[in-house]
Structure formats: structure tokens, C-alpha cells
N, C-alpha and C. Protein backbone atom coordinates (compact mmCIF):
# COMPACT_ATOMS: atom_id res chain seq x y z
N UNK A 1 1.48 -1.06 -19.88
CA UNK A 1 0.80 -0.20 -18.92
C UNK A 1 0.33 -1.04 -17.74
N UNK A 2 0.18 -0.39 -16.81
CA UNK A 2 0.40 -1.12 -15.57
C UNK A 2 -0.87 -0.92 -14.61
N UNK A 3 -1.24 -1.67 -14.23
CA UNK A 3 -3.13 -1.34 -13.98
C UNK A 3 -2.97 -1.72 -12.21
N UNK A 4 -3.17 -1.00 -11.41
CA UNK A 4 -3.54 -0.77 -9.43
C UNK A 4 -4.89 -0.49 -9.33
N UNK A 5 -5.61 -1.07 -8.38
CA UNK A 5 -6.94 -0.68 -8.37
C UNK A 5 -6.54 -0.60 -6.93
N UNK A 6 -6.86 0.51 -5.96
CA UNK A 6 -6.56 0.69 -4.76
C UNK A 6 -8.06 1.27 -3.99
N UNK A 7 -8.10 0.22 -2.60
CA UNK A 7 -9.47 0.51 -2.63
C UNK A 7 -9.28 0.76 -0.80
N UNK A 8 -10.02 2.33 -0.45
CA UNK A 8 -10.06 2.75 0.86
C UNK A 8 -11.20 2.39 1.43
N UNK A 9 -10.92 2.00 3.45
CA UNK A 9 -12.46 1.53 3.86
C UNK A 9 -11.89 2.31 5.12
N UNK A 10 -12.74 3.36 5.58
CA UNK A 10 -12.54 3.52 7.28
C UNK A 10 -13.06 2.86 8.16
N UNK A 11 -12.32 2.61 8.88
CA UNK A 11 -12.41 0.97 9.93
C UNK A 11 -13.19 2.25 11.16
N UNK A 12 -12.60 3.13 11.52
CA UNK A 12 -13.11 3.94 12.51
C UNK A 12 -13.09 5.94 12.29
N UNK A 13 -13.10 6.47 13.00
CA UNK A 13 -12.01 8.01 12.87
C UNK A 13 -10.71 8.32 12.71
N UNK A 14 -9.56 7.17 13.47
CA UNK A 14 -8.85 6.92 13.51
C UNK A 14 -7.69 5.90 12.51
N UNK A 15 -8.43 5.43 12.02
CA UNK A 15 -8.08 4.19 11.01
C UNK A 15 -8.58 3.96 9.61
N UNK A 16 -7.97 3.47 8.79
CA UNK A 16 -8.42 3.01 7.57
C UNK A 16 -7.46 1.97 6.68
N UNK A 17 -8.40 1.46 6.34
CA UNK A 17 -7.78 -0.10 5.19
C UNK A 17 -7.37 0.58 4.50
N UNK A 18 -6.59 0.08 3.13
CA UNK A 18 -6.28 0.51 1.53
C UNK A 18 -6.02 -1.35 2.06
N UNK A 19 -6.51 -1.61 0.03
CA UNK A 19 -6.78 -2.92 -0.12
C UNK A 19 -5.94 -2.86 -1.62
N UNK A 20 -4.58 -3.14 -1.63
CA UNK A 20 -4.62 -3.09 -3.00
C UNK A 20 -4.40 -4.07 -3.89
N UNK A 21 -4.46 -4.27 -5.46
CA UNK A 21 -4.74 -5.65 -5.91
C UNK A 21 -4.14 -4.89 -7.52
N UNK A 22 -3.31 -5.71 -8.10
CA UNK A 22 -3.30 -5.90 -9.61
C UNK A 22 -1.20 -5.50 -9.40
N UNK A 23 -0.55 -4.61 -10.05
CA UNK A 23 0.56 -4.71 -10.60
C UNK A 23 1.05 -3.29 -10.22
N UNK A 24 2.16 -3.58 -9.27
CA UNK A 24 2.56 -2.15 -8.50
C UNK A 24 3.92 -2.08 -9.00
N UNK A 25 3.78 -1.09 -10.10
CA UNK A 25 5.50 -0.74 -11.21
C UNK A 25 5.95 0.76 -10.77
N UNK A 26 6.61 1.39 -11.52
CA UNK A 26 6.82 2.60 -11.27
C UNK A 26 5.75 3.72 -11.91
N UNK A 27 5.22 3.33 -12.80
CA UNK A 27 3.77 4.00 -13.02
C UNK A 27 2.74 4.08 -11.77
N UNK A 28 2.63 2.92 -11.36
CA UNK A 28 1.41 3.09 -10.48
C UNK A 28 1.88 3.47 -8.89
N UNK A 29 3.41 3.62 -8.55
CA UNK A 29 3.93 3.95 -7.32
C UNK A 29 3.24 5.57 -6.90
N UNK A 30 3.22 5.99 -7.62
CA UNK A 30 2.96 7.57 -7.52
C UNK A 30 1.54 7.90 -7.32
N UNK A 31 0.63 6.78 -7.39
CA UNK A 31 -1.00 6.74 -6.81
C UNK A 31 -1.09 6.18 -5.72
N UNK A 32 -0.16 5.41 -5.23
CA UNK A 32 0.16 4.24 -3.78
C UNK A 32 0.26 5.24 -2.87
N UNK A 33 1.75 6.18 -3.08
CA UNK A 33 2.16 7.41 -2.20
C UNK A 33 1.52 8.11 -1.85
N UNK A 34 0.60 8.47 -3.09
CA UNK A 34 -0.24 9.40 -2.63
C UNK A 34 -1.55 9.27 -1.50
N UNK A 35 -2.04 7.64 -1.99
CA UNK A 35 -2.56 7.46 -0.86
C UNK A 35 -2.46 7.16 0.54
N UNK A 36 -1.27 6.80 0.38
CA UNK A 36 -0.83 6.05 1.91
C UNK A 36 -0.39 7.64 2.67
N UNK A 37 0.55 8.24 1.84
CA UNK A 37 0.83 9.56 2.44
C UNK A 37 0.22 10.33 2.67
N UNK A 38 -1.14 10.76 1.99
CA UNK A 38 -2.26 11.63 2.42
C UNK A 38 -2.95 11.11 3.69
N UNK A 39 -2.88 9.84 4.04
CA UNK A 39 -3.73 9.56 5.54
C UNK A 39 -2.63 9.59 6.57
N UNK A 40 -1.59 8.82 6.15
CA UNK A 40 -0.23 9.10 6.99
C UNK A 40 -0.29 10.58 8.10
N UNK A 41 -0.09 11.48 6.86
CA UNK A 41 0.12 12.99 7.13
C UNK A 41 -1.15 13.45 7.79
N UNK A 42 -2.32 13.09 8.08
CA UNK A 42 -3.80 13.06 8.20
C UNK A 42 -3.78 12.79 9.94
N UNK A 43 -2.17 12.03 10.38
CA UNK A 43 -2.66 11.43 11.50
C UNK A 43 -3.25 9.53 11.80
N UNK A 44 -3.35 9.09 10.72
CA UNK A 44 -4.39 7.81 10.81
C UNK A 44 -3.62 6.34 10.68
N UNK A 45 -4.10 5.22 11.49
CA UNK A 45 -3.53 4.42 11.39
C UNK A 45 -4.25 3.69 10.18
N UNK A 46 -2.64 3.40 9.50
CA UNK A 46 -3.07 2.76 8.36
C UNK A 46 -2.94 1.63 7.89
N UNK A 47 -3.53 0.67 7.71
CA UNK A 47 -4.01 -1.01 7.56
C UNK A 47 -3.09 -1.26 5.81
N UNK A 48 -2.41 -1.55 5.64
CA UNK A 48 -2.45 -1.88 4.12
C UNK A 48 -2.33 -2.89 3.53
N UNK A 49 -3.44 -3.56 2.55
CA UNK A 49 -3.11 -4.89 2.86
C UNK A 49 -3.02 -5.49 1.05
N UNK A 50 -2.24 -6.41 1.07
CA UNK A 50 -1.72 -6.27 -0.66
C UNK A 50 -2.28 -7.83 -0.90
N UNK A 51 -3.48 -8.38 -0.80
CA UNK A 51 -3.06 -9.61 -0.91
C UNK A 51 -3.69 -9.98 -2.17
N UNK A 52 -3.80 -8.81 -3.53
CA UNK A 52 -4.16 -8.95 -4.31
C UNK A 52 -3.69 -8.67 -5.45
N UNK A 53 -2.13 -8.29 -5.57
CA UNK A 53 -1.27 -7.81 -5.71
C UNK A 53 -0.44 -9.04 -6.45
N UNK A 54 -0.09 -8.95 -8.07
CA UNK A 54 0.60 -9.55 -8.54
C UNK A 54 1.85 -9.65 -8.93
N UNK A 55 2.45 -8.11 -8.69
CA UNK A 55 3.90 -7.87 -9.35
C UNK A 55 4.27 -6.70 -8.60
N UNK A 56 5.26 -6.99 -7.53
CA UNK A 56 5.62 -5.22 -7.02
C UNK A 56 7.34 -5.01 -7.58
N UNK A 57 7.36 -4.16 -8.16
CA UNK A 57 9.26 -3.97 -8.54
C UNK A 57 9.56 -3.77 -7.39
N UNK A 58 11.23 -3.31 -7.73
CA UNK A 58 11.80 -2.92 -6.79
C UNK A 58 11.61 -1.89 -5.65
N UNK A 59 11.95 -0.76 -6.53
CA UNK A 59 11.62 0.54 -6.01
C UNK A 59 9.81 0.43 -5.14
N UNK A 60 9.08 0.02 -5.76
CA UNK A 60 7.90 -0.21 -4.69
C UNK A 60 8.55 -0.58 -3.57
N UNK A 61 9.28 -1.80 -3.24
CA UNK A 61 10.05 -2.71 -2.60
C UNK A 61 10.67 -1.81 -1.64
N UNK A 62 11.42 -1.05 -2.02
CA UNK A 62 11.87 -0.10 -1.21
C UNK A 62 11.23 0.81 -0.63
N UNK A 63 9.84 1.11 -1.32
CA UNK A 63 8.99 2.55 -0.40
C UNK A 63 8.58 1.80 0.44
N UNK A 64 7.91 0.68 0.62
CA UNK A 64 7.16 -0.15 1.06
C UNK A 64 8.24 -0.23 2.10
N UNK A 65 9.12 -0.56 2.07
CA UNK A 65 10.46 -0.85 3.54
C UNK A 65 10.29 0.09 4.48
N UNK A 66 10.47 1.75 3.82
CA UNK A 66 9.73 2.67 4.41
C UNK A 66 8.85 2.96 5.11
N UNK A 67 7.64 2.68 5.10
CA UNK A 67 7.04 2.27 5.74
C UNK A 67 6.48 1.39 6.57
N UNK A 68 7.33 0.35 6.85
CA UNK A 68 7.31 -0.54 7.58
C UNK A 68 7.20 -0.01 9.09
N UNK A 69 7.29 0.97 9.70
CA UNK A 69 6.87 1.37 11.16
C UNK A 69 5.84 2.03 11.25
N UNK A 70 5.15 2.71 9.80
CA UNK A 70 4.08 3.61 9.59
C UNK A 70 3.23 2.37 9.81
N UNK A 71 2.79 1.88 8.90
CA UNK A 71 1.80 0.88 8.75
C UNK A 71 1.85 -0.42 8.53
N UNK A 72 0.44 -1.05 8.87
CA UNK A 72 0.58 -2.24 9.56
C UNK A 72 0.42 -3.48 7.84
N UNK A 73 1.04 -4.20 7.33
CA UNK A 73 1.17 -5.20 6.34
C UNK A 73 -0.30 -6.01 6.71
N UNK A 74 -0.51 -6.20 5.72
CA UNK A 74 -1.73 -7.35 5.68
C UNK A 74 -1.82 -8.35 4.48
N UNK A 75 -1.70 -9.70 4.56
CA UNK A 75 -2.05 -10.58 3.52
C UNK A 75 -0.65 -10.34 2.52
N UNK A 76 0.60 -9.88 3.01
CA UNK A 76 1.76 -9.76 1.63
C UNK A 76 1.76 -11.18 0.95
N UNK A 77 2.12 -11.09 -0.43
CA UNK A 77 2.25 -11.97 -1.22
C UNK A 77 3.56 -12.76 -0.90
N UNK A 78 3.56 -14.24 -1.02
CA UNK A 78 4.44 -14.80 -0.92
C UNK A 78 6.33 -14.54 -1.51
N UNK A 79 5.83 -13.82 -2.85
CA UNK A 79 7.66 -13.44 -3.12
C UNK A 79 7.64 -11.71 -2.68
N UNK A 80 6.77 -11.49 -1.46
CA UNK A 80 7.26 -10.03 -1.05
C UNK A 80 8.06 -10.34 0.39
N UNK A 81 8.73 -9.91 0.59
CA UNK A 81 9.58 -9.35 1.86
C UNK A 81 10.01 -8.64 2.46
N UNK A 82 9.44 -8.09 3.25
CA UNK A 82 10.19 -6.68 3.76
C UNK A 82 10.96 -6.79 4.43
């Protein structure tokens, strides 16, 4: 079982962090989406910053590519690459 602790901060009206930290599998993709996509769809620029983050699979790998024009990367872990 695969443990994400994902943590929101509004920087302004306009903006907000997600800070996330622990093991992003296909279990925990479907709490990521939901958050990034609920502010996405909201309008808001979104900060996301993983630098706490020990294991992302693939398929994360790939949503995450996705979003690469939505929002802005912060702190990626050394074996991530988008």
C-alpha cells in the first residue's frame, strides 16, 4: 500500500502550492488528479512541488508530462524527468 501525503497552501486568490511527499503509484494517482484538476478547472495557477517524493511510476510519469504547460514543477527529484 502506497502512502501520498499531499499538502495545499494558497499563495494568493489566484494561486496555490500542493507540496507532495512519500510514494506516487497507481493507488495514490487518483488523489494527485484530483487535486491538481480541481484547482486547474478552478482557474488557478498551480505551484507543484514534489521534493518529497520517493517513488513516482510510470503512468504518474506520464500524467505529470501532461501537465507540464498547466503547472509550474518545483524541487523534482533527481531520477524524475519530464
Amino acid at each position: 500500500m502506497s502512502s501520498i501525503y499531499i499538502t495545499e497552501t494558497t499563495i494568493d486568490e489566484h494561486s496555490i502550492a500542493i507540496i507532495v511527499d512519500g510514494v506516487i503509484d497507481d493507488n495514490s494517482l487518483p488523489a494527485l488528479k484530483k487535486v491538481c484538476e480541481s484547482h486547474l478547472k478552478n482557474g488557478k495557477n498551480v505551484s507543484l512541488n514534489l521534493r518529497g517524493t520517493q517513488y513516482i511510476c510510470r503512468e504518474v510519469r506520464d500524467y505529470l508530462r501532461k501537465l507540464k504547460n498547466q503547472v509550474q514543477f518545483e524541487d523534482l527529484p533527481i531520477f524524475m524527468q519530464l
